[in-house]
C-alpha atoms as a PDB file:
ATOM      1  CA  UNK A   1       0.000   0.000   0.000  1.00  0.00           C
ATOM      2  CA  UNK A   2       1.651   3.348   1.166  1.00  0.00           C
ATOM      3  CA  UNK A   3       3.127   4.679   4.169  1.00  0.00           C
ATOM      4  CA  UNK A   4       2.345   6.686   6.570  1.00  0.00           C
ATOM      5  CA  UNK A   5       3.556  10.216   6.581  1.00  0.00           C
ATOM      6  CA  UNK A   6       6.002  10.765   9.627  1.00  0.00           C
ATOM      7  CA  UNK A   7       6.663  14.014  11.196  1.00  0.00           C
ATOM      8  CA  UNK A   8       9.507  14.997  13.726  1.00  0.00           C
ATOM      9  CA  UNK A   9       8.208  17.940  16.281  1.00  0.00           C
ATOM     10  CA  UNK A  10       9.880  19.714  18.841  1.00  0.00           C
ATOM     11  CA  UNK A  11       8.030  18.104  21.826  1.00  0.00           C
ATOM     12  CA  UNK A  12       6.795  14.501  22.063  1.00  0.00           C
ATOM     13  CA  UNK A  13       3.748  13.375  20.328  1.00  0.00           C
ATOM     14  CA  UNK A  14       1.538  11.476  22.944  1.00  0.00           C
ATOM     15  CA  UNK A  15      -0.801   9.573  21.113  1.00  0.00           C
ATOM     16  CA  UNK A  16      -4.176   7.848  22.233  1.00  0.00           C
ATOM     17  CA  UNK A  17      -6.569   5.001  21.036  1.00  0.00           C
ATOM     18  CA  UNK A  18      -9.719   3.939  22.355  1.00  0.00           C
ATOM     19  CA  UNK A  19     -13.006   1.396  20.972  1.00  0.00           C
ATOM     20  CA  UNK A  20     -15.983   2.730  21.829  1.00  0.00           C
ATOM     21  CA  UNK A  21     -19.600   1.449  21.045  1.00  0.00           C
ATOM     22  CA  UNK A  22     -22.038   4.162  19.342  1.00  0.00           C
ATOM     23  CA  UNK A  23     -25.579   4.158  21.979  1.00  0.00           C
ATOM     24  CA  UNK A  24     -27.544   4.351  18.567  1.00  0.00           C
ATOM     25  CA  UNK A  25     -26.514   4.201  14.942  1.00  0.00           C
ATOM     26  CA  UNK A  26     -24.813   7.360  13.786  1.00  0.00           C
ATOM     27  CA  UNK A  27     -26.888   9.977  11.605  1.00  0.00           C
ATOM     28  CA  UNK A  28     -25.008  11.917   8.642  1.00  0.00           C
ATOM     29  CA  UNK A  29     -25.806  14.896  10.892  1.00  0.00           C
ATOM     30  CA  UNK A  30     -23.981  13.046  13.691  1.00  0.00           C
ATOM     31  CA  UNK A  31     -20.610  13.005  11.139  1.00  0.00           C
ATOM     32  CA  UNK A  32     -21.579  16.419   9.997  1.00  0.00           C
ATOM     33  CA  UNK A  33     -20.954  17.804  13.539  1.00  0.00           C
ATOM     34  CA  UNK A  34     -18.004  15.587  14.590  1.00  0.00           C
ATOM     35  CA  UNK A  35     -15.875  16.862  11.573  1.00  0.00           C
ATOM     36  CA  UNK A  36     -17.217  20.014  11.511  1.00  0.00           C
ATOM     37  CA  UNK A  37     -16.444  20.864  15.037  1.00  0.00           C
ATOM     38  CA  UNK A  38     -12.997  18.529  15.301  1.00  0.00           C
ATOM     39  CA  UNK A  39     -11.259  19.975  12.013  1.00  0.00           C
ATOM     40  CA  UNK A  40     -11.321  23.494  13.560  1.00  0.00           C
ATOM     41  CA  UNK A  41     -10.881  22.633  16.993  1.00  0.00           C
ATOM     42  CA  UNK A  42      -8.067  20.168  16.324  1.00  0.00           C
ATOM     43  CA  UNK A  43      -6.274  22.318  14.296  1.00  0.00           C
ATOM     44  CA  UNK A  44      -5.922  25.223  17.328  1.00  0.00           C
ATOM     45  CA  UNK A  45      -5.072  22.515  19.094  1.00  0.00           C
ATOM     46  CA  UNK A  46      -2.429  20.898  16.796  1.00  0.00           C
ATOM     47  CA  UNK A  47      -4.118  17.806  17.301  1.00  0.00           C
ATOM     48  CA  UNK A  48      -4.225  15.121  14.532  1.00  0.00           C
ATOM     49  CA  UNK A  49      -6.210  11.852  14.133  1.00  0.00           C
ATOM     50  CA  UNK A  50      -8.976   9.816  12.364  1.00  0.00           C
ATOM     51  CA  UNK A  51     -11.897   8.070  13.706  1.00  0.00           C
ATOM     52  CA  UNK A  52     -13.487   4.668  12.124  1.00  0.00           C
ATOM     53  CA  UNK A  53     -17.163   3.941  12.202  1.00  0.00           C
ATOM     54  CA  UNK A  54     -18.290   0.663  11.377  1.00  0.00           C
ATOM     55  CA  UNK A  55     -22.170  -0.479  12.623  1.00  0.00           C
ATOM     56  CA  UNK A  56     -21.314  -1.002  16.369  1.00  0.00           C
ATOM     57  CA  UNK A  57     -17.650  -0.278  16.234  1.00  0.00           C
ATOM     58  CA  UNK A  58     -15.866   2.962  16.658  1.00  0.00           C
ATOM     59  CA  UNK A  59     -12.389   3.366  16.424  1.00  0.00           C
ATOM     60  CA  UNK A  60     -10.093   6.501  17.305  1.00  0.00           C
ATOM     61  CA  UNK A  61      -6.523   7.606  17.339  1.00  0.00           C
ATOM     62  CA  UNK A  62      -5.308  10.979  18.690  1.00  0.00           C
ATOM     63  CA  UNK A  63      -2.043  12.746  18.780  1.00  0.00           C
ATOM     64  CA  UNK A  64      -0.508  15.747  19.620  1.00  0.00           C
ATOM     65  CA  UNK A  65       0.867  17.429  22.730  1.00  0.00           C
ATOM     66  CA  UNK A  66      -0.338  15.186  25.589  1.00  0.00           C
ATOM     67  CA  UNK A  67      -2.301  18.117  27.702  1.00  0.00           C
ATOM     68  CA  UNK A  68      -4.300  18.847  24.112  1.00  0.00           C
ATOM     69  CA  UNK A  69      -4.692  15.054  24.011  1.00  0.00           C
ATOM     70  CA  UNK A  70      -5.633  14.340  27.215  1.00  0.00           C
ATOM     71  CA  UNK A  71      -8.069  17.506  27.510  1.00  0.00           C
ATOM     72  CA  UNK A  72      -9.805  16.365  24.122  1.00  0.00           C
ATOM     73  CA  UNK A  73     -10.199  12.905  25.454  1.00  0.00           C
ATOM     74  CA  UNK A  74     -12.524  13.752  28.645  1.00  0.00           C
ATOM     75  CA  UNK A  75     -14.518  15.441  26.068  1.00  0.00           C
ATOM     76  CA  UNK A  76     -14.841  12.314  24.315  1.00  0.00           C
ATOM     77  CA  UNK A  77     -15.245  10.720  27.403  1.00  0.00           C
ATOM     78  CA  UNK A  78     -18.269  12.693  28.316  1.00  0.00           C
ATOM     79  CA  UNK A  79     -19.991  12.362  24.660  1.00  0.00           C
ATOM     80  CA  UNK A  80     -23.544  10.536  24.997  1.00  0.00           C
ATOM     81  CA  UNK A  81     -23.627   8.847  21.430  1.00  0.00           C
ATOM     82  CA  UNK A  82     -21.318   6.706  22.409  1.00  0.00           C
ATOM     83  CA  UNK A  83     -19.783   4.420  25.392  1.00  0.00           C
ATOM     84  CA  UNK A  84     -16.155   3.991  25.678  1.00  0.00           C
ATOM     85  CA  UNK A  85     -15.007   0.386  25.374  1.00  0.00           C
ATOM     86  CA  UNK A  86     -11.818   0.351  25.900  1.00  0.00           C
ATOM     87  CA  UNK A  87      -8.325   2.662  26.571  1.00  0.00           C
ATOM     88  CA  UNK A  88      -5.936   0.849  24.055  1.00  0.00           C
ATOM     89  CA  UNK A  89      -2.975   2.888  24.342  1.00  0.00           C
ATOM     90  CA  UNK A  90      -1.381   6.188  25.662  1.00  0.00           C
ATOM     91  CA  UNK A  91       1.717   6.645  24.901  1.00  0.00           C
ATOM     92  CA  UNK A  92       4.511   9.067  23.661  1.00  0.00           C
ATOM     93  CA  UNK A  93       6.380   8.990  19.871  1.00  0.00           C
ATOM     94  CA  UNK A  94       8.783  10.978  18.676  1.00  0.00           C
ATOM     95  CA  UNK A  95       7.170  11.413  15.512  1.00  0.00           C
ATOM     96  CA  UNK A  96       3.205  11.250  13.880  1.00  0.00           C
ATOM     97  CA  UNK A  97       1.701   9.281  12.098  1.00  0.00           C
ATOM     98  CA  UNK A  98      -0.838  11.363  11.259  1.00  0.00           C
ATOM     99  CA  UNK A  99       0.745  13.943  10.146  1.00  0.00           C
ATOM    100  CA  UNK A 100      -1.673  15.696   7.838  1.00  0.00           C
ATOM    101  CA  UNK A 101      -4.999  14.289   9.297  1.00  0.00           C
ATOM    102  CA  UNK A 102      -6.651  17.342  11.461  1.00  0.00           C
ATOM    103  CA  UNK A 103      -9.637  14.823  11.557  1.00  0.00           C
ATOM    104  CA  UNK A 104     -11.254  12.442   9.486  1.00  0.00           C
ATOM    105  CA  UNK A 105     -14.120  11.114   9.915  1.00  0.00           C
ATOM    106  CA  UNK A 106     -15.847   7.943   8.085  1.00  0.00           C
ATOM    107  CA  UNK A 107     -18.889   5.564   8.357  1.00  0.00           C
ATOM    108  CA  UNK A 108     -17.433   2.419   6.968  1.00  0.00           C
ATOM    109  CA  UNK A 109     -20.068   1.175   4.205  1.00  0.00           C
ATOM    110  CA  UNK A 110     -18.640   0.620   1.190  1.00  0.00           C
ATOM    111  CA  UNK A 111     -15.527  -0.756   1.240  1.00  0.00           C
ATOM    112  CA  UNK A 112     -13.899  -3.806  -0.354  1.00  0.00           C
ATOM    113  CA  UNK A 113     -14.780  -6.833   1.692  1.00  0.00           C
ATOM    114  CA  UNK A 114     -11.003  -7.849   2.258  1.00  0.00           C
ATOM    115  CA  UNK A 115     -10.062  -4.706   3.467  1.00  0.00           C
ATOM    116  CA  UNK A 116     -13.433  -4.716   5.714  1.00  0.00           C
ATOM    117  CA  UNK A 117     -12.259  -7.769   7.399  1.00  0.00           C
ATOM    118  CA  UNK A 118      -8.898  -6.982   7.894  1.00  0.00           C
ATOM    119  CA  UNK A 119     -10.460  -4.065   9.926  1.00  0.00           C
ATOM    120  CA  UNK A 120     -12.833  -6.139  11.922  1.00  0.00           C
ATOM    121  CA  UNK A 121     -10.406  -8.420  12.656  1.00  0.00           C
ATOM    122  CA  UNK A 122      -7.857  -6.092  13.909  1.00  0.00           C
ATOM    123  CA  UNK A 123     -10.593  -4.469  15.916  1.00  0.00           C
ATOM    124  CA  UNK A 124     -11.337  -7.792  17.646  1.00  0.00           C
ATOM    125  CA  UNK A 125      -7.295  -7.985  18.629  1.00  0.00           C
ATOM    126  CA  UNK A 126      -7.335  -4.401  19.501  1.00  0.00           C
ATOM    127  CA  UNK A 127     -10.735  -5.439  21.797  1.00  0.00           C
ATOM    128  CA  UNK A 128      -8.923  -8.177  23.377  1.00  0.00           C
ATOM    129  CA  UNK A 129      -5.290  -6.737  23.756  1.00  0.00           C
ATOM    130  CA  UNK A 130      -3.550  -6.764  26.610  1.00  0.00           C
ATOM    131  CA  UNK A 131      -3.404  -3.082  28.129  1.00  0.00           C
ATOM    132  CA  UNK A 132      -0.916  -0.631  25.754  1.00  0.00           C
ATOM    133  CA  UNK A 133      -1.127  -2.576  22.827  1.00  0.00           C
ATOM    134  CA  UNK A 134       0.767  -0.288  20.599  1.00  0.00           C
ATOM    135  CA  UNK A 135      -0.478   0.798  17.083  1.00  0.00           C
ATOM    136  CA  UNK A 136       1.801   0.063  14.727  1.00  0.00           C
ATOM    137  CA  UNK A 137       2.591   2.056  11.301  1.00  0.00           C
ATOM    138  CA  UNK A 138       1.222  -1.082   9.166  1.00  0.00           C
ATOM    139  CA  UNK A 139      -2.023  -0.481  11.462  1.00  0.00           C
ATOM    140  CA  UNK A 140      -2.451   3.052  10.628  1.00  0.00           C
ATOM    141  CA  UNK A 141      -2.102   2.417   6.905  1.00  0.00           C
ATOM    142  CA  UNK A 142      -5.130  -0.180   7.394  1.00  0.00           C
ATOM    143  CA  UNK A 143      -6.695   2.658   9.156  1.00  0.00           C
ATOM    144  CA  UNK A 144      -5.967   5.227   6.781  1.00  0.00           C
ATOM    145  CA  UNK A 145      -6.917   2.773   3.939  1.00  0.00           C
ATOM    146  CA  UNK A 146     -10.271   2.172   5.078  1.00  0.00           C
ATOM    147  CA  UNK A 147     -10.922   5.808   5.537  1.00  0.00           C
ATOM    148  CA  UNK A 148     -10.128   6.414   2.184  1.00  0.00           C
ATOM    149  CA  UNK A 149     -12.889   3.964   0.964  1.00  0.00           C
ATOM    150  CA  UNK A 150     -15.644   5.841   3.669  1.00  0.00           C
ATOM    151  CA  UNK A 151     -17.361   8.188   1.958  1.00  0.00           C
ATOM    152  CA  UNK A 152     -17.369  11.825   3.084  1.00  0.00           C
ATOM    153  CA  UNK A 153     -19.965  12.756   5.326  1.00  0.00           C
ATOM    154  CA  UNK A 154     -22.784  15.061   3.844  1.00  0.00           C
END
């Protein structure tokens, strides 16, 4: 496929994961307001990231200076459409891999069926994990791969 673009900053990149479970099924409007709020917000922030919906299954990666991080977090925390599953990792990098991702945002519908169950699949060992299972580069390309196949929100 391709890799991920890397960036060096002057302070360390703490980056973030967490599963989470959506209470209902995500609206376009729901999508609408998550990237239209996150892509400003972020950017103040100099946060970067994506986040993966698929049916019951939400995905998210975060990084960025660790306060920004954090403080973004128990926002997310505190978000009723969805319940947090699970804390996969917190951790610092030198670099991101995320690089040029403010926020993206995609409902996973129509993507190749391989690719979908390379996700699920991955989400599964993510689920089960022992605690700080990192997220490796190869993961982010899945990541970024099946974002690319989401369509845009409305």
């Amino acid at each position: 496929m391709w890799e991920a673009i890397q960036q060096k900053e002057d302070y360390p990149i703490f980056r973030l994961t967490y599963l989470s479970s959506p209470v209902r099924p995500f609206t376009d409007a729901d999508f609408d307001d998550i990237e239209s709020k996150s892509i400003e917000a972020n950017n103040e922030r100099d946060v970067t990231g994506l986040l993966i919906v698929n049916d019951d299954r939400i995905l998210q990666i975060l990084e960025g200076r660790e306060d920004a991080v954090r403080g973004l977090y128990a926002k997310i925390e505190a978000d009723d459409r969805h319940t947090i599953t699970k804390l996969v990792f917190t951790g610092e990098d030198e670099e991101r891999m995320l690089l040029t991702w403010s926020m993206v945002v995609r409902s996973v519908t129509s993507i190749p069926t391989d690719i979908l169950e390379q996700y699920a699949q991955l989400y599964v060992e993510l689920l089960n994990a022992e605690p700080q299972y990192e997220i490796t580069i190869d993961h982010v390309d899945l990541f970024k791969t099946v974002s690319l196949f989401g369509p845009l929100p409305n």
